[in-house]
Protein backbone atom coordinates (compact mmCIF):
# COMPACT_ATOMS: atom_id res chain seq x y z
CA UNK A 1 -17.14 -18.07 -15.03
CA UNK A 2 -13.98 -19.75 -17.01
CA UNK A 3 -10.87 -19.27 -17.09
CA UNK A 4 -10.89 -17.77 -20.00
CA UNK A 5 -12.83 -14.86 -19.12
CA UNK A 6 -11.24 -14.26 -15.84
CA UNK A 7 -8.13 -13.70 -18.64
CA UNK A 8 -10.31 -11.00 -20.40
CA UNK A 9 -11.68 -9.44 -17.15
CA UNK A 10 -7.53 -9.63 -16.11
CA UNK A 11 -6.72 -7.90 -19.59
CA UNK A 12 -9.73 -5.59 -19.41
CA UNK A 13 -8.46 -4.50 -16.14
CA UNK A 14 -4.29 -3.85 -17.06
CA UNK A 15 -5.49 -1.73 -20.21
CA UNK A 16 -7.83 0.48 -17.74
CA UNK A 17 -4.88 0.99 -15.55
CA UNK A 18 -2.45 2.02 -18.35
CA UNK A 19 -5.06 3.78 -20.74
CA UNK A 20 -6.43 6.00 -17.58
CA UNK A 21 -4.04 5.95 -14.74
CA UNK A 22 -6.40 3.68 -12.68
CA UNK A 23 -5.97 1.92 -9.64
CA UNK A 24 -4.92 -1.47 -9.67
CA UNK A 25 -6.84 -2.46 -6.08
CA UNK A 26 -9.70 -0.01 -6.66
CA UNK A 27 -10.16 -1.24 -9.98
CA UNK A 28 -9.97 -4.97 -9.75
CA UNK A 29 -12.63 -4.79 -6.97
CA UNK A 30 -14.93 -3.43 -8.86
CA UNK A 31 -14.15 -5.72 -11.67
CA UNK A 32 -14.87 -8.74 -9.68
CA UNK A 33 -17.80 -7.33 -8.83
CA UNK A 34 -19.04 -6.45 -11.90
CA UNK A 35 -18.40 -9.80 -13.64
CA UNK A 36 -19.41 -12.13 -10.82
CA UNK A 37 -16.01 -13.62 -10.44
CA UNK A 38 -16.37 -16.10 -7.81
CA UNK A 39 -13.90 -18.79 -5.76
CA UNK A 40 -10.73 -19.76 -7.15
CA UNK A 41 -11.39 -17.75 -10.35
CA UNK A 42 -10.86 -14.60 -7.48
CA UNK A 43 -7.61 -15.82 -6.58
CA UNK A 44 -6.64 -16.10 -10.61
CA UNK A 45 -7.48 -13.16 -11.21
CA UNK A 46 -5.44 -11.49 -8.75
CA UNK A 47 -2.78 -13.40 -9.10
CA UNK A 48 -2.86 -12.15 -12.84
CA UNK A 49 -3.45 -8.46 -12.84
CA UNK A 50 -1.38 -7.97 -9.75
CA UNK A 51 1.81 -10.02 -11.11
CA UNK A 52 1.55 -9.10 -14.34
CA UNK A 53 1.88 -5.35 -13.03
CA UNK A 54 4.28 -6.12 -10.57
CA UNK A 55 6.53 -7.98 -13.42
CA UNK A 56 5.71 -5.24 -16.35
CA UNK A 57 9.48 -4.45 -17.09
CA UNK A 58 11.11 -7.41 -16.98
CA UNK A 59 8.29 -8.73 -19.20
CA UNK A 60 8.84 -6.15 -21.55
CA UNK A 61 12.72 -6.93 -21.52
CA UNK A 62 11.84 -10.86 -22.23
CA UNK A 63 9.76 -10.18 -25.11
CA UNK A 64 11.51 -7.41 -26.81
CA UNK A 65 13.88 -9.60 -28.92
CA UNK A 66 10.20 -11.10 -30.32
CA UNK A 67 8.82 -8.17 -30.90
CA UNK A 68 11.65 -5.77 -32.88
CA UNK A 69 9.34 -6.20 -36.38
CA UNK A 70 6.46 -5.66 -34.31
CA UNK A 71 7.37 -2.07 -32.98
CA UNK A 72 3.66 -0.73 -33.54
CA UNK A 73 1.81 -3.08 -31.64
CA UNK A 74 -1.24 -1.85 -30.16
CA UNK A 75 -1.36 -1.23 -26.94
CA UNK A 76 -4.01 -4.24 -26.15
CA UNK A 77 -2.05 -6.63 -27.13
CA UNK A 78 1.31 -5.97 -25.66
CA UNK A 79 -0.52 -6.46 -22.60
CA UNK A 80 -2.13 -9.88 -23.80
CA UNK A 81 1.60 -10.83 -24.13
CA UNK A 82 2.27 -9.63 -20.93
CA UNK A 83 -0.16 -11.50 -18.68
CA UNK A 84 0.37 -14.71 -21.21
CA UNK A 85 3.78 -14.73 -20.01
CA UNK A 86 3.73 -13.78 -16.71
CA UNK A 87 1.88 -17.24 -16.84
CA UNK A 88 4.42 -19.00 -18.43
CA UNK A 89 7.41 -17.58 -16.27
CA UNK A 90 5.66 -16.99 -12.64
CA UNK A 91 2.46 -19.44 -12.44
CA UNK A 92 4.09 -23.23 -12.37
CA UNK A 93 0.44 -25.12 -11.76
CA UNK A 94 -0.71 -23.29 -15.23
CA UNK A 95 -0.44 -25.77 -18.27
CA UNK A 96 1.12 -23.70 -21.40
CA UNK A 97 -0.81 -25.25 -23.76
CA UNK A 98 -3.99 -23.95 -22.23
CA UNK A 99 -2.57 -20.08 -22.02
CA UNK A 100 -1.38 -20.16 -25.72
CA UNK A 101 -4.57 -21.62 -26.32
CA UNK A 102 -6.61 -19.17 -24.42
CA UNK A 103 -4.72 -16.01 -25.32
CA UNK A 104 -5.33 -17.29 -29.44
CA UNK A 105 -8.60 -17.08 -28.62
CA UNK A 106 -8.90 -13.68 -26.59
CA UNK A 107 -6.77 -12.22 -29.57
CA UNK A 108 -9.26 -13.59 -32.19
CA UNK A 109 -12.11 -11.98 -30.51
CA UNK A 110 -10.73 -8.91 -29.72
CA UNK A 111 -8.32 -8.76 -33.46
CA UNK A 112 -8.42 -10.55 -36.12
CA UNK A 113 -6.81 -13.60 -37.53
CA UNK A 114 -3.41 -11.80 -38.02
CA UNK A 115 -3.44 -10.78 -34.20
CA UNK A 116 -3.84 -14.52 -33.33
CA UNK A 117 -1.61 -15.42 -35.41
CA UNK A 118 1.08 -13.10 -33.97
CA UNK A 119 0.62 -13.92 -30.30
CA UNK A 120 0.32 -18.02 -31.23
CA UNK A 121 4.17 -17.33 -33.49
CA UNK A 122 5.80 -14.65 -30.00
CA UNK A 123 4.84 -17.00 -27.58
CA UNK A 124 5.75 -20.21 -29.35
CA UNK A 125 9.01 -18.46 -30.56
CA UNK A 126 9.42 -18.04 -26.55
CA UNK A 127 8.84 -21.71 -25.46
CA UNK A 128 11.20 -22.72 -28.61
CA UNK A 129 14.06 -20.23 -27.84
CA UNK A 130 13.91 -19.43 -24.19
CA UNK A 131 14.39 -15.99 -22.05
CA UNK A 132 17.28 -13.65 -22.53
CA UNK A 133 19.19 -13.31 -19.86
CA UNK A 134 19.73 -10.10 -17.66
CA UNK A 135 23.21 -11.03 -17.60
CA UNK A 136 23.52 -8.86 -21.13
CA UNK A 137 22.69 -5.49 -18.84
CA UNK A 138 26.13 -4.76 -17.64
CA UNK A 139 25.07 -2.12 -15.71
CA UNK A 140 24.19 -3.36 -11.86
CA UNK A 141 22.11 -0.67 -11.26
CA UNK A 142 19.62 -0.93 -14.76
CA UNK A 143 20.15 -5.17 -14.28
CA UNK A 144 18.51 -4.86 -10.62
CA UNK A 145 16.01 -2.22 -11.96
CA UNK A 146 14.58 -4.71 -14.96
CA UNK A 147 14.95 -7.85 -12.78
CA UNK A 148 12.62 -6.33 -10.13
CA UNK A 149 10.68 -3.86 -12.26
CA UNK A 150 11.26 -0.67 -10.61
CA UNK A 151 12.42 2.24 -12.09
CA UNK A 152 16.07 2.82 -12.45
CA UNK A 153 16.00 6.12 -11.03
CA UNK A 154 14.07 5.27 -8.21
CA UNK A 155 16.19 2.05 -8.01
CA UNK A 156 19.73 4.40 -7.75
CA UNK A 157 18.18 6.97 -5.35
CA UNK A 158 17.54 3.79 -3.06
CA UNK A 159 21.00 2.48 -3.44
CA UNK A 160 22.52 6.12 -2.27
CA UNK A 161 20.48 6.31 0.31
CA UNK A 162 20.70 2.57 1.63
CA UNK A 163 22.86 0.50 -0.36
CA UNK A 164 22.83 -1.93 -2.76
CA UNK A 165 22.04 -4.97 -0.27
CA UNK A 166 19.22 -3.41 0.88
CA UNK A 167 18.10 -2.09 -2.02
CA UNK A 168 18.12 -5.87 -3.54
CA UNK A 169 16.46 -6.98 -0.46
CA UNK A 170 13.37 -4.55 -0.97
CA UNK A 171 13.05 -4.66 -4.69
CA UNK A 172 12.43 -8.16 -4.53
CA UNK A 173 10.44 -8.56 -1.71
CA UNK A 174 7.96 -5.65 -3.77
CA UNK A 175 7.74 -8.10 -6.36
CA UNK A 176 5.59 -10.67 -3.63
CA UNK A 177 2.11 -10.58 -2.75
CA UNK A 178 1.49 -8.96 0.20
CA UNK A 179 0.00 -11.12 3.44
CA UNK A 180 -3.83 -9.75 4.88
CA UNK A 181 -3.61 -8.47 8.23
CA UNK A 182 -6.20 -7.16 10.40
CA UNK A 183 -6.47 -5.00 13.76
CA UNK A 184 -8.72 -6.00 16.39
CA UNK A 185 -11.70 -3.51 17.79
CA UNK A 186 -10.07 -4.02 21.34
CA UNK A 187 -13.38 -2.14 22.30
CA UNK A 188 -15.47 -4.98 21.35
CA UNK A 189 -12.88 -8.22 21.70
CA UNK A 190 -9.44 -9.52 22.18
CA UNK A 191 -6.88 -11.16 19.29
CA UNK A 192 -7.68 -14.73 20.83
CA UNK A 193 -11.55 -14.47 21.03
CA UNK A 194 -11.54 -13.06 17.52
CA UNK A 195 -8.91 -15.36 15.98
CA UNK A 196 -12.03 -18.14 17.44
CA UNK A 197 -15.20 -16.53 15.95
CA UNK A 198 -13.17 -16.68 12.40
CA UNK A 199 -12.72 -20.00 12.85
CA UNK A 200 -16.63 -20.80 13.22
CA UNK A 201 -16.80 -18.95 9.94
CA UNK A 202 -13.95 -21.35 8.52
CA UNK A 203 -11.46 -18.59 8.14
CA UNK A 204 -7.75 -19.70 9.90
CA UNK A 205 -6.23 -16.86 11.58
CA UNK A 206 -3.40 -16.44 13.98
CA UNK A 207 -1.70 -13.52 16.02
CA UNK A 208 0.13 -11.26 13.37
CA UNK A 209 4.16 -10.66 14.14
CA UNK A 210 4.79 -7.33 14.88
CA UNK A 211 1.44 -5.07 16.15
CA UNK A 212 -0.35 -6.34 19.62
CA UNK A 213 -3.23 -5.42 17.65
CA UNK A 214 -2.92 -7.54 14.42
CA UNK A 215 -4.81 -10.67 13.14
CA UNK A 216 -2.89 -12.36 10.52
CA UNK A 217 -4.84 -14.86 8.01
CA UNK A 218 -3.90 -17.45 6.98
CA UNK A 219 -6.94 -19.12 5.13
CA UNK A 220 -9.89 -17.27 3.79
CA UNK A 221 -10.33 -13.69 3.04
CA UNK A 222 -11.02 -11.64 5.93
CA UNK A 223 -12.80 -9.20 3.84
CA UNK A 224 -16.22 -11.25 3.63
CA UNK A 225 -15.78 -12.70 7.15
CA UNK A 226 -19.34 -11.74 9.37
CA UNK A 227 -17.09 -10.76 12.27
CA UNK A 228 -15.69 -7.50 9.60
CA UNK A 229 -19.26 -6.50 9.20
CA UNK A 230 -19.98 -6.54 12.80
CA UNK A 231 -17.07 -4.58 13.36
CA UNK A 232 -14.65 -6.76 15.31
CA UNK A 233 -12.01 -5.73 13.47
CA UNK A 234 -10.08 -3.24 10.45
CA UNK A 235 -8.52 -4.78 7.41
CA UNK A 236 -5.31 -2.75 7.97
CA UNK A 237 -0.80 -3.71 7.72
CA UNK A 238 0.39 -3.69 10.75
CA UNK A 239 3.12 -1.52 10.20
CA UNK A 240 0.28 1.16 9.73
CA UNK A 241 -1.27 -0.22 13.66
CA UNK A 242 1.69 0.94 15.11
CA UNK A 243 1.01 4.81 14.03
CA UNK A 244 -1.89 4.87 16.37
CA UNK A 245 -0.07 3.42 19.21
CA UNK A 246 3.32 6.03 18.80
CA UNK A 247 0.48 9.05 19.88
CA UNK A 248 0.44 7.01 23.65
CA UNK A 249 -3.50 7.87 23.87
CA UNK A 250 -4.87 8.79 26.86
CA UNK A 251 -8.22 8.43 28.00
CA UNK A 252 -9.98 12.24 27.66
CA UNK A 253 -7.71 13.31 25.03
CA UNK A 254 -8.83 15.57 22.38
CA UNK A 255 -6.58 14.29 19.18
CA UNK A 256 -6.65 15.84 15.55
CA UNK A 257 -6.08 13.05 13.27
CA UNK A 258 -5.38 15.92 9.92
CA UNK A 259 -5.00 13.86 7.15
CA UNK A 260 -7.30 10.67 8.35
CA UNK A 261 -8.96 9.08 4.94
CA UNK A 262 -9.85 6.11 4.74
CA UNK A 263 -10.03 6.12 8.73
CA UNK A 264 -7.84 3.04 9.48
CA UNK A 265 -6.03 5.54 12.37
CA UNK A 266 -8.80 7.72 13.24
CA UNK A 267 -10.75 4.69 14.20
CA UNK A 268 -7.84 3.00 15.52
CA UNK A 269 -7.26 6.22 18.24
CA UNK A 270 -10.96 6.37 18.69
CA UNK A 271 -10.42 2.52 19.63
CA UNK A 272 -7.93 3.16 22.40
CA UNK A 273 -9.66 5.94 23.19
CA UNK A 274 -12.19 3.50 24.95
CA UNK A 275 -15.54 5.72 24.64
CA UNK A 276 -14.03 9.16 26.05
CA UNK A 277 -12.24 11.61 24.38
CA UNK A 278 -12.82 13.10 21.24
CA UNK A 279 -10.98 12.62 17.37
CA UNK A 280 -11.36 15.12 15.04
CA UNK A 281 -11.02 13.29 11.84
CA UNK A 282 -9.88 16.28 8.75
CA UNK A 283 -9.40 15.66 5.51
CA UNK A 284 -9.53 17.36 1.82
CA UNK A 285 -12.76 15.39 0.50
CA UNK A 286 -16.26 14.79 0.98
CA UNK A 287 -16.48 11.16 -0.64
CA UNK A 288 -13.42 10.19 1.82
CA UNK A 289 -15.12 12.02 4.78
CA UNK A 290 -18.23 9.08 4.13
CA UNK A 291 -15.66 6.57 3.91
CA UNK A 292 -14.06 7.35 7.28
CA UNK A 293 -17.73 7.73 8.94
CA UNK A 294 -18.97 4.74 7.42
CA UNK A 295 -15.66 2.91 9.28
CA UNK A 296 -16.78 4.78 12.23
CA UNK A 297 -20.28 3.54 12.04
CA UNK A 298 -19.21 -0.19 11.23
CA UNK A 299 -16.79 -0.35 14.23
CA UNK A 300 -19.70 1.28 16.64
CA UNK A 301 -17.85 4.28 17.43
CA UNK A 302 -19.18 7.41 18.80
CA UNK A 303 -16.05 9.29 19.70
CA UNK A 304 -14.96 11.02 16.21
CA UNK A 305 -16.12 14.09 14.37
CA UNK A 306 -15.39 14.53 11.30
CA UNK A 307 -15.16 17.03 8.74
CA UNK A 308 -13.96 17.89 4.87
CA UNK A 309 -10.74 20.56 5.50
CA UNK A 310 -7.70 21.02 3.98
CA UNK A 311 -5.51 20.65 6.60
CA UNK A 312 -3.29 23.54 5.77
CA UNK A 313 -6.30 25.66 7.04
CA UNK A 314 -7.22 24.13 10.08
CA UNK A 315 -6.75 27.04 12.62
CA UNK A 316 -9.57 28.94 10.60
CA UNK A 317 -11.95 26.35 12.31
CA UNK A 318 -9.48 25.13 15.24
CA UNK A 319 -8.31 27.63 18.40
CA UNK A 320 -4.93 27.38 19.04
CA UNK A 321 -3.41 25.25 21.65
CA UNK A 322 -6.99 22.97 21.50
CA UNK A 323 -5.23 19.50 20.83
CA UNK A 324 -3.72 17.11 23.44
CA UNK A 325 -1.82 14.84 20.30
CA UNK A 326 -2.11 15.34 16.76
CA UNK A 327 -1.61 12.90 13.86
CA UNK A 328 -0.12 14.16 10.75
CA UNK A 329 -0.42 10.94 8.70
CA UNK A 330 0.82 12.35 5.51
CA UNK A 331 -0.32 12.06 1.88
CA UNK A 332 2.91 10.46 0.39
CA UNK A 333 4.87 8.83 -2.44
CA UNK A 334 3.40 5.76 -1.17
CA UNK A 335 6.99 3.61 -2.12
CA UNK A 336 6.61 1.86 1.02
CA UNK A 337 3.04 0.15 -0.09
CA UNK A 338 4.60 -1.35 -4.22
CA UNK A 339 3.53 -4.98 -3.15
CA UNK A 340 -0.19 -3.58 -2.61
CA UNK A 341 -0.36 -0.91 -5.45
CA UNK A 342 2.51 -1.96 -7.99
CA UNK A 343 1.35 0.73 -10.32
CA UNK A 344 2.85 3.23 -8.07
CA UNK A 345 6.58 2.39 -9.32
CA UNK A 346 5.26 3.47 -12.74
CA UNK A 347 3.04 6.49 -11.71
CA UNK A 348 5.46 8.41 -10.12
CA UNK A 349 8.34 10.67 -11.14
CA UNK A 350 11.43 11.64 -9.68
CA UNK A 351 10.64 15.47 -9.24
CA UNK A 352 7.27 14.33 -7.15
CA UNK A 353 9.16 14.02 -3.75
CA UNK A 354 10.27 17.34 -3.68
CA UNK A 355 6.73 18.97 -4.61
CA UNK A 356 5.23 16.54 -1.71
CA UNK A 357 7.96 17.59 0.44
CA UNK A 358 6.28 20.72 0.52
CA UNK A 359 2.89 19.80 0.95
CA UNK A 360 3.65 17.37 3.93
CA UNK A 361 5.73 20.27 5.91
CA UNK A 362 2.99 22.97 4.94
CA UNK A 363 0.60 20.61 7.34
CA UNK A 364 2.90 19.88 10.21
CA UNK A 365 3.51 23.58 10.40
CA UNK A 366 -0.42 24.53 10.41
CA UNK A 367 -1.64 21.99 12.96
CA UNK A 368 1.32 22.61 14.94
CA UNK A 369 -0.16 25.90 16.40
CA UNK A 370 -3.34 23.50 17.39
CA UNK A 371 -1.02 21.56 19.49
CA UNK A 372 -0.70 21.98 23.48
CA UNK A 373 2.31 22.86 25.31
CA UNK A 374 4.09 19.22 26.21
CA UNK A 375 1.47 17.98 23.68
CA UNK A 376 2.76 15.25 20.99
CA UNK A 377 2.88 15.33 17.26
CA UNK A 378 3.27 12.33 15.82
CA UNK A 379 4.45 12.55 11.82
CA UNK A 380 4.23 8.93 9.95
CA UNK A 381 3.75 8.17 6.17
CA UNK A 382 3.68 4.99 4.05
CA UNK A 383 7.03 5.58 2.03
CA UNK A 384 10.92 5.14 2.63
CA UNK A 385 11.79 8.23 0.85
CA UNK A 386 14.43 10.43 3.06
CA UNK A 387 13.53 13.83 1.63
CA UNK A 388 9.55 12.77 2.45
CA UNK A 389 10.83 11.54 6.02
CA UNK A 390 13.50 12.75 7.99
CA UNK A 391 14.04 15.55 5.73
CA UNK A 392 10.54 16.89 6.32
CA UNK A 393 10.89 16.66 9.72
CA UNK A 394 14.61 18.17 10.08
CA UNK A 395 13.31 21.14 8.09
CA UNK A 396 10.32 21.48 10.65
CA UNK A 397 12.55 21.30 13.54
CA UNK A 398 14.56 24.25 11.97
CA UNK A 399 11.56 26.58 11.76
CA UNK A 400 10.41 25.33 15.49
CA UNK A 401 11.84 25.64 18.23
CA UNK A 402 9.23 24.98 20.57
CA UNK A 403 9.55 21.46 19.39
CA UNK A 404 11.42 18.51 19.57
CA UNK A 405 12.20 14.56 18.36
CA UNK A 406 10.57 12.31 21.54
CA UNK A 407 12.69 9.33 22.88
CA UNK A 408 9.81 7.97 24.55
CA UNK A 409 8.23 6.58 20.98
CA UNK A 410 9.86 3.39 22.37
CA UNK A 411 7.70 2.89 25.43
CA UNK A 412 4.60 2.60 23.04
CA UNK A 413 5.84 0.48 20.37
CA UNK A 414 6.57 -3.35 20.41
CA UNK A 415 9.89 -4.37 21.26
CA UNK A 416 10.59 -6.13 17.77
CA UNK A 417 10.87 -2.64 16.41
CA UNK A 418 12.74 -1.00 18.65
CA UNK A 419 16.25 -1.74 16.53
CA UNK A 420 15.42 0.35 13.77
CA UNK A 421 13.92 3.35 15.93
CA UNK A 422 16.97 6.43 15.66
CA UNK A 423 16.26 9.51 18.12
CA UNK A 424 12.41 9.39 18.20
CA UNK A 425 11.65 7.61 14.61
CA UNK A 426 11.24 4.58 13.40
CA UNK A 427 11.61 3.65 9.49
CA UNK A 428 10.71 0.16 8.56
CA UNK A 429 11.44 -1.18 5.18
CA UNK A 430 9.62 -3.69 3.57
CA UNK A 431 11.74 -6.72 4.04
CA UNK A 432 12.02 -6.51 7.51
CA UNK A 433 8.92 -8.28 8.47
CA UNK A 434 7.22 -8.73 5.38
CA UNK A 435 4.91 -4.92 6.02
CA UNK A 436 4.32 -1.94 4.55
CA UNK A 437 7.09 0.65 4.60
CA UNK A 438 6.52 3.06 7.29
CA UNK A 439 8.20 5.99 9.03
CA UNK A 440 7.03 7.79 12.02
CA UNK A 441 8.26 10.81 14.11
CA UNK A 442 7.03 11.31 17.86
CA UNK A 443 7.76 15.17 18.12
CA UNK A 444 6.89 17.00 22.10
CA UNK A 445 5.68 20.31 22.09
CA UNK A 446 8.09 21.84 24.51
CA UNK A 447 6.42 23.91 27.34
């Protein structure tokens, strides 16, 4: 495959995601399978789609003064612009000649002469002139917002709840790729005899930086290693490894993991489980229930049962009182995963939070009844949104009673964490280690 049609399979892919709300990692899989990219071109592609998404705004506010007698452009080719330049700003090893050259071409094929001859005169007019400079937005607030691409309302509700500095700190690390991680079937191996059998398959690995559990690579994509189909391990961040761990599994427990697709922490419980036990792995669909037993079946497990619920009606097939620990891993904004699914910052609005606000306490206050006396709930999502967070769980705490936040989160999680963990949670941000955002709540079910 050429470059050049890794750029067409990179444009195909950014007009799926606008035209029909795709998404961006789903989609580019499939896309690389379907066109046979292979190698490098992998790398280019990704590179592409994912920075060109990650970048969108402050594209748009670099090539707006080129475009103002272009206002109805159609939708393809604003995005041809887009990844053409995202070249030209972010990619220093790719010659312009050859992406003016290659996005003529792309624009002849899929316009006509005229379209070519628009995107040759923007992005020459670019090169010629140079980039406007943020320094015109006046505003702080909207000049961090297009810098980063996030949107300003998202970007303000950060900043009230934890300042500008860190605000700054998180946009921008958003805007970098994310590093692959993995978690080690401690069932089957150990980090150090794993990090070795990678190496036989020329992947370079080393211990990851903040779970006891993570691989971190390094070189090669752990994704096609042997080793992942033999189930020594879980592609998974390791701020999402320590979720599992913040339960404090015993052997013989009986755990509801509620919410459990695609089965990175079912399988990880199941895992420390060590054969005994059970997991009772819930969650609202059937083609995520085969996802989570075909993770399940990979990793050699036989300790989880699952089934296609909606959570909020699990006591119609669950007796009270039948649960040692529960997981309620919440579905969520997802603001603390941007760096893996940048289309998120665009997908959402700002009255979402409130609606999921609902959702998430509607769960912990069904399973809740499942749970034993001086049994743990353990509350976690993959966003940094206080009224998704802390203000789910202060409102649960109001209606119950019976329950309570559990110091003891610290004795199961590793000691590089333990600064940022406040009265039984821990919320990690982005740019603290270089994970996803996380936040999760170890609640004891008083007796």
């Amino acid at each position: 495959m050429t470059k050049t049609n890794v750029r067409i399979v990179a444009l195909e892919i950014l007009l799926q995601i606008e035209k029909n709300q795709a998404y961006s990692n789903i989609l580019l899989n499939q896309m690389i399978k379907k066109h046979e990219v292979k190698g490098k071109d992998v790398g280019l592609l990704t590179e592409i789609v994912y920075g060109t998404i990650q970048r969108r705004d402050t594209l748009d506010f670099y090539l707006a003064p080129f475009l103002k007698k272009n206002k109805k452009l159609d939708q393809w080719v604003r995005i041809l612009l887009r990844l053409s330049l995202y070249q030209m700003v972010f990619l220093d090893r790719v010659p312009e000649r050859a992406i003016f050259f290659e996005a003529v071409e792309i624009a002849k094929k899929r316009g006509h002469k005229g379209t070519a001859s628009l995107v040759n005169g923007v992005l020459r007019s670019i090169q010629r002139e140079g980039l406007p400079s943020l320094e015109q937005l006046k505003d702080e607030v909207e000049r961090l917002a297009i810098e980063t691409s996030h949107p300003v309302w998202l970007v303000r509700r950060w900043i009230e709840q934890m300042g500008m500095e860190e605000t700054r700190k998180m946009c921008e690390v958003n805007c970098t790729p994310p590093e692959q991680t993995a978690r080690v079937n401690q069932v089957l191996t150990t980090r150090d005899e794993l990090i070795q059998m990678l190496k036989e398959d020329g992947i370079e690995a080393e211990e990851g930086s903040v779970s006891v559990d993570a691989i971190k690579a390094v070189r090669g994509n752990l994704a096609h290693a042997k080793a992942f189909k033999e189930g020594y391990f879980t592609i998974q961040d390791e701020s999402s490894m320590l979720v599992a761990r913040a339960l404090g599994v015993e052997k013989g427990d009986q755990i509801l993991d509620s919410c459990a697709a695609p089965g990175g922490k079912t399988t990880h419980i199941a895992e420390l489980l060590q054969h005994t036990g059970k997991v009772f792995s819930l969650d609202l669909h059937e083609h995520k229930i085969k996802l989570i037993n075909e993770a399940v079946n990979r990793l050699g497990l036989e300790n989880v049962e699952t089934k296609a619920l909606d959570s909020r009606k699990a006591s119609e097939i669950f007796k009270a009182e039948s649960f040692d620990k529960i997981l309620v891993d919440a579905p969520c904004s997802g603001f603390g995963v941007i760096r893996r699914k940048p289309d998120i910052k665009y997908s959402k609005s700002e009255s979402d939070n409130g609606n999921l606000a609902k959702i998430q306490l509607a769960i912990l206050n069904e399973v809740s009844t499942l749970l034993k006396k001086d049994g743990i709930l353990v509350y976690s999502t993959c966003t940094i949104e206080y009224e998704e967070n802390e203000g789910v769980i202060k409102a649960f705490l109001e209606q119950h009673e019976d329950f309570m936040l559990d110091d003891s989160i610290e004795n199961y999680l590793p000691e590089i964490v333990k600064p940022y963990i406040k009265n039984g949670q821990l919320q990690l941000y982005p740019h603290y280690f270089g994970t996803d955002g996380f936040y999760i709540a170890r609640l004891r079910k008083q007796v």
